[in-house]
N, C-alpha and C. Protein backbone atom coordinates (compact mmCIF):
# COMPACT_ATOMS: atom_id res chain seq x y z
N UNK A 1 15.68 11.90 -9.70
CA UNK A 1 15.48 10.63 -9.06
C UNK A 1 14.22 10.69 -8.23
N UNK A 2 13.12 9.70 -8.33
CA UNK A 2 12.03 9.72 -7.78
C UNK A 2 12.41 8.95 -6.29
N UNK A 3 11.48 9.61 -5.26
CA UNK A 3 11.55 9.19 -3.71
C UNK A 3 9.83 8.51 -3.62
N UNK A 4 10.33 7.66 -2.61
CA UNK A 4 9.35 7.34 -2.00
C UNK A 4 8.53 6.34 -2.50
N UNK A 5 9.13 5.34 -3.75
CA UNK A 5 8.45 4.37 -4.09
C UNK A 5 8.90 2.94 -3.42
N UNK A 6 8.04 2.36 -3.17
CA UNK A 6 8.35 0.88 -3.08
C UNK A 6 8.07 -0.20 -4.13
N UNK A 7 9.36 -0.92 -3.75
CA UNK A 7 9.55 -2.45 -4.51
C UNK A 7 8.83 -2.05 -6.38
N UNK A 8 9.60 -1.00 -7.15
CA UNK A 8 9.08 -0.85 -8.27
C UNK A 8 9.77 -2.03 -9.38
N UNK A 9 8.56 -2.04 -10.34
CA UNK A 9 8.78 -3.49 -10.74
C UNK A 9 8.92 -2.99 -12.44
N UNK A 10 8.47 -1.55 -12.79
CA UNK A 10 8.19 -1.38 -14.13
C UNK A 10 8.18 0.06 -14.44
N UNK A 11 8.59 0.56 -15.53
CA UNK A 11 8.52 2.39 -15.89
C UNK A 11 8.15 2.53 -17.39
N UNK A 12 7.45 3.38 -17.02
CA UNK A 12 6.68 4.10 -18.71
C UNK A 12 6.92 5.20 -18.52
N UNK A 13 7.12 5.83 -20.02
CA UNK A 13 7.47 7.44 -20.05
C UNK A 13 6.51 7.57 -20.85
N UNK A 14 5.62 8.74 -20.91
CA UNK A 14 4.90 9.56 -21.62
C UNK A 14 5.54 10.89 -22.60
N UNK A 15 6.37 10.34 -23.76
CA UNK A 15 7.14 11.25 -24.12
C UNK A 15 6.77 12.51 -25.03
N UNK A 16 5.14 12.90 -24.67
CA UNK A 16 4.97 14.36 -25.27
C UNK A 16 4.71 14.98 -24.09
N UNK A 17 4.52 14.93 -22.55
CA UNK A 17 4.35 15.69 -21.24
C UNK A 17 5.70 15.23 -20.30
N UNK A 18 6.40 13.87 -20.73
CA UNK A 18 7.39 13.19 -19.87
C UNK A 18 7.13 12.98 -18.45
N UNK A 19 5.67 12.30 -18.13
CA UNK A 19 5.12 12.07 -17.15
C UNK A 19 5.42 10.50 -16.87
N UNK A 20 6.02 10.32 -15.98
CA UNK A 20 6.74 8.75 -15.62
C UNK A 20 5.68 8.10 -14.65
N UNK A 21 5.04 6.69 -15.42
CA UNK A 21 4.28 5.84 -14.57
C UNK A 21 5.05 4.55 -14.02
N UNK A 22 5.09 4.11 -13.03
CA UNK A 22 5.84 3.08 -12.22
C UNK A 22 4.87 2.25 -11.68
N UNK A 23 5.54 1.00 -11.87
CA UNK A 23 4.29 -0.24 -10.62
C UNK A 23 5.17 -0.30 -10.04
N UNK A 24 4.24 -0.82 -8.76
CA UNK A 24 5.29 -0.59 -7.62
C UNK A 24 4.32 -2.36 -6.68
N UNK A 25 4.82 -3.38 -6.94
CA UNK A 25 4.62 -4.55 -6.75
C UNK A 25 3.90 -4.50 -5.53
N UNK A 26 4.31 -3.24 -3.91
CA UNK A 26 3.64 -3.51 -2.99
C UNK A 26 3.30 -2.39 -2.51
N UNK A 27 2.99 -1.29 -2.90
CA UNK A 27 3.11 0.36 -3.14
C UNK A 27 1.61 0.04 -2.79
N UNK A 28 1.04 1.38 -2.66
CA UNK A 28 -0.33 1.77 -2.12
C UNK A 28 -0.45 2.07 -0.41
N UNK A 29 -2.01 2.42 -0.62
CA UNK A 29 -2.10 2.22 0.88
C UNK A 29 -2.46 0.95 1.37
N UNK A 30 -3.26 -0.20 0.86
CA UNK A 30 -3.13 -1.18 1.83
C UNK A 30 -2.02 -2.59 1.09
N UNK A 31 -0.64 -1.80 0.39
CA UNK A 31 0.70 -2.46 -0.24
C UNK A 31 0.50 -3.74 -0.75
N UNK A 32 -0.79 -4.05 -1.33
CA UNK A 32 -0.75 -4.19 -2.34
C UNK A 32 -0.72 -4.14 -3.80
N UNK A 33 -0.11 -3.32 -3.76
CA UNK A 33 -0.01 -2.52 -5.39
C UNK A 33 -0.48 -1.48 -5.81
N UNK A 34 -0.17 -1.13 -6.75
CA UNK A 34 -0.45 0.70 -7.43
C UNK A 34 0.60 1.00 -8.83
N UNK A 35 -0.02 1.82 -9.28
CA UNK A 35 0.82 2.37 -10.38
C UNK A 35 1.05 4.48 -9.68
N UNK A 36 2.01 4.03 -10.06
CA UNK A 36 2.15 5.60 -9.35
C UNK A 36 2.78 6.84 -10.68
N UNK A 37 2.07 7.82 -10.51
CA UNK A 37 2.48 9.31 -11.14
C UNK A 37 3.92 9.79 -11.11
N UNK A 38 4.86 9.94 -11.80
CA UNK A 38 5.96 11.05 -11.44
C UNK A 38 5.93 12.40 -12.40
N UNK A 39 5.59 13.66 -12.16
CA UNK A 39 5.28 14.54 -13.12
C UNK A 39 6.67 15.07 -13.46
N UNK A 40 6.58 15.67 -14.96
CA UNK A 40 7.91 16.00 -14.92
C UNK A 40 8.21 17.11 -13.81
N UNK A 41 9.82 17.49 -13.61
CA UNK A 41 10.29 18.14 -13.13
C UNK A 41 9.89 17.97 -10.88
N UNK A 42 9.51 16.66 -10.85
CA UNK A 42 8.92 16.13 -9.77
C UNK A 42 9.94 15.21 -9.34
N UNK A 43 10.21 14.43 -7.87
CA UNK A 43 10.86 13.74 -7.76
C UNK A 43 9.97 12.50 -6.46
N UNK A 44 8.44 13.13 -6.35
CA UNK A 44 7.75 12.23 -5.51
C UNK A 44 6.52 11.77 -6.58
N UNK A 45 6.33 10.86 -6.07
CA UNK A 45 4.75 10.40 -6.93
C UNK A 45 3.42 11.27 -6.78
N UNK A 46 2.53 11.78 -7.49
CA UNK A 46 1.34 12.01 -6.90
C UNK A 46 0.22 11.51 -7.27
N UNK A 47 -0.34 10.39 -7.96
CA UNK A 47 -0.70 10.02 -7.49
C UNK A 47 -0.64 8.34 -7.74
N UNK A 48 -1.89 7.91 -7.86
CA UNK A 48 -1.54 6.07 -8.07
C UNK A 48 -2.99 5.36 -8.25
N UNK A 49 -2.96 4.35 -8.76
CA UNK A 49 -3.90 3.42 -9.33
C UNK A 49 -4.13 2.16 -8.41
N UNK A 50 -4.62 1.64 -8.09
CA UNK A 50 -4.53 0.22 -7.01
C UNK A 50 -4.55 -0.84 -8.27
N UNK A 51 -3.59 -1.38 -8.44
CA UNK A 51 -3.71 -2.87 -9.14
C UNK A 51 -2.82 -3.52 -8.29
N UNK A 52 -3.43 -4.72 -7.96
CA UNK A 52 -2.97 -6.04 -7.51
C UNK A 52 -2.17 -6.52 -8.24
N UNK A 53 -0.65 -6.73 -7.05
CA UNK A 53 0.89 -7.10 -7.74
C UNK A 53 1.01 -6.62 -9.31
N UNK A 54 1.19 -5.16 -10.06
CA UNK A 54 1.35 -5.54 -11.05
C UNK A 54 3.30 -5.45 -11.52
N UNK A 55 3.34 -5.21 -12.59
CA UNK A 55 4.74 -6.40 -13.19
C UNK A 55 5.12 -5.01 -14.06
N UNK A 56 4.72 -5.73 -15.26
CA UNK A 56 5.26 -4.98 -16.29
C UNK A 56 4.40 -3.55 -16.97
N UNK A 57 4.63 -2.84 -17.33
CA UNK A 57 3.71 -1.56 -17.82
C UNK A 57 4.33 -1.09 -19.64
N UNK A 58 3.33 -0.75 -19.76
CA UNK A 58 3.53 0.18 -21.19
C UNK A 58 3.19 1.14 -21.43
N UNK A 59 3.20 2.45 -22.19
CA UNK A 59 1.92 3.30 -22.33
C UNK A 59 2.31 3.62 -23.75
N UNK A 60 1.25 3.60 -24.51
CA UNK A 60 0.91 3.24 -26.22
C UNK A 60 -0.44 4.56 -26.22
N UNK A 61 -0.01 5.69 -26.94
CA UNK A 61 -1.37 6.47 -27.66
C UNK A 61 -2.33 6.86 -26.34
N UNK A 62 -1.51 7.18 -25.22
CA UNK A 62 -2.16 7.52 -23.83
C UNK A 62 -2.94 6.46 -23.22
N UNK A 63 -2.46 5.46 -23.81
CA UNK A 63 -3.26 4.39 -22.66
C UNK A 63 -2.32 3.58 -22.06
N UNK A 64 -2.08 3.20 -20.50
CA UNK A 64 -1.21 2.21 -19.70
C UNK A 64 -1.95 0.76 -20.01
N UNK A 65 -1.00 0.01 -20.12
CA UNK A 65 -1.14 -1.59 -20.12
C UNK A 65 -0.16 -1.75 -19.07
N UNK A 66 -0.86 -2.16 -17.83
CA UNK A 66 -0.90 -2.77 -16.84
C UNK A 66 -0.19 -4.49 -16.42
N UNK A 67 -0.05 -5.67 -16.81
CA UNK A 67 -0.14 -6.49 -16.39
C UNK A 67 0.13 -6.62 -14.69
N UNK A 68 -1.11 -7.53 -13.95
CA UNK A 68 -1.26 -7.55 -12.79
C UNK A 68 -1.43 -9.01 -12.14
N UNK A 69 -1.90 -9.31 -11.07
CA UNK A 69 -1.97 -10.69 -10.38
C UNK A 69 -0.28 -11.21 -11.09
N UNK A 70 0.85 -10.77 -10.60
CA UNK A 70 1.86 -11.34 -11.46
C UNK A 70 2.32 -11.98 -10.30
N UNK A 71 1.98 -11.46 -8.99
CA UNK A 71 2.84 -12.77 -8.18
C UNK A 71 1.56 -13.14 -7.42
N UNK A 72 0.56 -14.38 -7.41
CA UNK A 72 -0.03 -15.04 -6.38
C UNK A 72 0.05 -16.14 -6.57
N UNK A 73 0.10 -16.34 -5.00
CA UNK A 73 0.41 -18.03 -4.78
C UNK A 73 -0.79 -18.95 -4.26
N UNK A 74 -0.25 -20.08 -4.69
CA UNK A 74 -1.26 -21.18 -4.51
C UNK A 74 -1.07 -21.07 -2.66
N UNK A 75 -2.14 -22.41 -2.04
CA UNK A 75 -2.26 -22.54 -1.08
C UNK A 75 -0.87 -23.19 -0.65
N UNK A 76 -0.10 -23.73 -1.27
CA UNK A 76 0.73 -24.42 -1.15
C UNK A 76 2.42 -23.50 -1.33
N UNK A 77 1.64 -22.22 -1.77
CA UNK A 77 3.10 -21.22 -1.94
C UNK A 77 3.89 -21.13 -2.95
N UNK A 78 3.18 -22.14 -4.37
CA UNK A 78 3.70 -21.64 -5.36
C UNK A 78 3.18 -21.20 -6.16
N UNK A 79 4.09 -20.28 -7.25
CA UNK A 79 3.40 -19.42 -8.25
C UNK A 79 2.52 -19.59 -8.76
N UNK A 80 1.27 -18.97 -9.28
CA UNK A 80 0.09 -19.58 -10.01
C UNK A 80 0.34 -18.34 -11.64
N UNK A 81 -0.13 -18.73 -12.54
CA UNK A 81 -0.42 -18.05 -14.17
C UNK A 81 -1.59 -17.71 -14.05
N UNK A 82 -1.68 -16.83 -13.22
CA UNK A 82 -3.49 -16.24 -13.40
C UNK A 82 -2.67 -14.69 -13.64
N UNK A 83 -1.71 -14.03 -14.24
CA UNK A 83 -1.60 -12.71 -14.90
C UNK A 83 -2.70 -12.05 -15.46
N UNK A 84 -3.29 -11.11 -15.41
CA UNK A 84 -4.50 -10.27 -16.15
C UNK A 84 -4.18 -8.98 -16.88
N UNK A 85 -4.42 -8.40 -17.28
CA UNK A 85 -3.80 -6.87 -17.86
C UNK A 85 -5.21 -6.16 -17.40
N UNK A 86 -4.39 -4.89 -16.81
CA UNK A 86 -5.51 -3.38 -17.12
C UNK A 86 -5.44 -2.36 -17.57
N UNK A 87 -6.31 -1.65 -18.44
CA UNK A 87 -5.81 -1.21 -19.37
C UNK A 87 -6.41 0.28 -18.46
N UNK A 88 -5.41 1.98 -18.55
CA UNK A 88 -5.93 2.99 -17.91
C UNK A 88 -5.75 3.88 -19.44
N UNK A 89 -6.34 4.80 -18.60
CA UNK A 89 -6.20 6.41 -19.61
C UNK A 89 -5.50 7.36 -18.92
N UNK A 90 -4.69 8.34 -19.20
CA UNK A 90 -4.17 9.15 -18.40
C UNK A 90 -4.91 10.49 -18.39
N UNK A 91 -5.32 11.31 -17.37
CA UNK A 91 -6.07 12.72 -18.08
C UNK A 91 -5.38 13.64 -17.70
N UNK A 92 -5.71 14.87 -18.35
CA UNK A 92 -5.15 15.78 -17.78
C UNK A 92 -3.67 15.98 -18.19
N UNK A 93 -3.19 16.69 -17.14
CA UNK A 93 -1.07 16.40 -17.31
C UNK A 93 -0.68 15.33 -16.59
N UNK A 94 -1.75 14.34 -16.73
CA UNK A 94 -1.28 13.08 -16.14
C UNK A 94 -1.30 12.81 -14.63
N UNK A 95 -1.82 13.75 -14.11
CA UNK A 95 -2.01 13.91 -12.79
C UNK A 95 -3.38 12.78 -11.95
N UNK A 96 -4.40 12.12 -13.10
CA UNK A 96 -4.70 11.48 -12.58
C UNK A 96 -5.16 9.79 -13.75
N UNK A 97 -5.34 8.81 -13.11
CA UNK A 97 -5.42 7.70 -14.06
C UNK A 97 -6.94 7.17 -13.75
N UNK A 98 -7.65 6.64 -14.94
CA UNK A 98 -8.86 5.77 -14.75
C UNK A 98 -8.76 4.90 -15.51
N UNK A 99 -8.63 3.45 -14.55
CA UNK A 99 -8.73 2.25 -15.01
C UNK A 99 -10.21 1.88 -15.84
N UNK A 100 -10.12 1.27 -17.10
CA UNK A 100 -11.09 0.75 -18.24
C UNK A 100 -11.46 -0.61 -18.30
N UNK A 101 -11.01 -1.32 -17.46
CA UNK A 101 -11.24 -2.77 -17.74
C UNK A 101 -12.21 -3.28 -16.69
């Protein structure tokens, strides 16, 4: 069981290292968002990606699909459809991510 995430919204497994990526809707340091690391045999994150609010995740042939901007609001406080996707690479044993988009 992983510690120390907040408000997670999404999980990908990397099933030839079993390295678990999570969004975490308000995670980071300034909580707005991140995708965070769980290595196997780990139960804290190390490390994380900054994407703004993201949602849902995938990871396809070592690359994360991201979708992000999933919750901003109008001036008025309701939901807006401006969703974007970002697409990362994982390197290494997954220990660190670089966003491509």
């Amino acid at each position: 069981m992983a510690k120390g995430l907040i408000s997670a919204t999404g999980l990908a497994v990397d099933r030839l290292t079993g390295t678990i990526a999570v969004t975490e809707l308000f995670g980071g340091p300034q909580g707005t968002g991140r995708v965070a690391l769980i290595l196997p045999r780990t139960s804290t994150p190390v490390t994380g990606l900054a994407v703004t609010s993201p949602a849902a995740i995938e990871l396809r042939d070592g690359a994360l699909y991201v979708a992000r901007n999933a919750f901003v609001l109008s001036p008025e406080g309701a939901p807006q459809p401006v969703g974007t996707l970002t697409v990362a690479t994982l390197k290494g044993l997954g220990a660190r991510m670089t966003a491509v988009d």
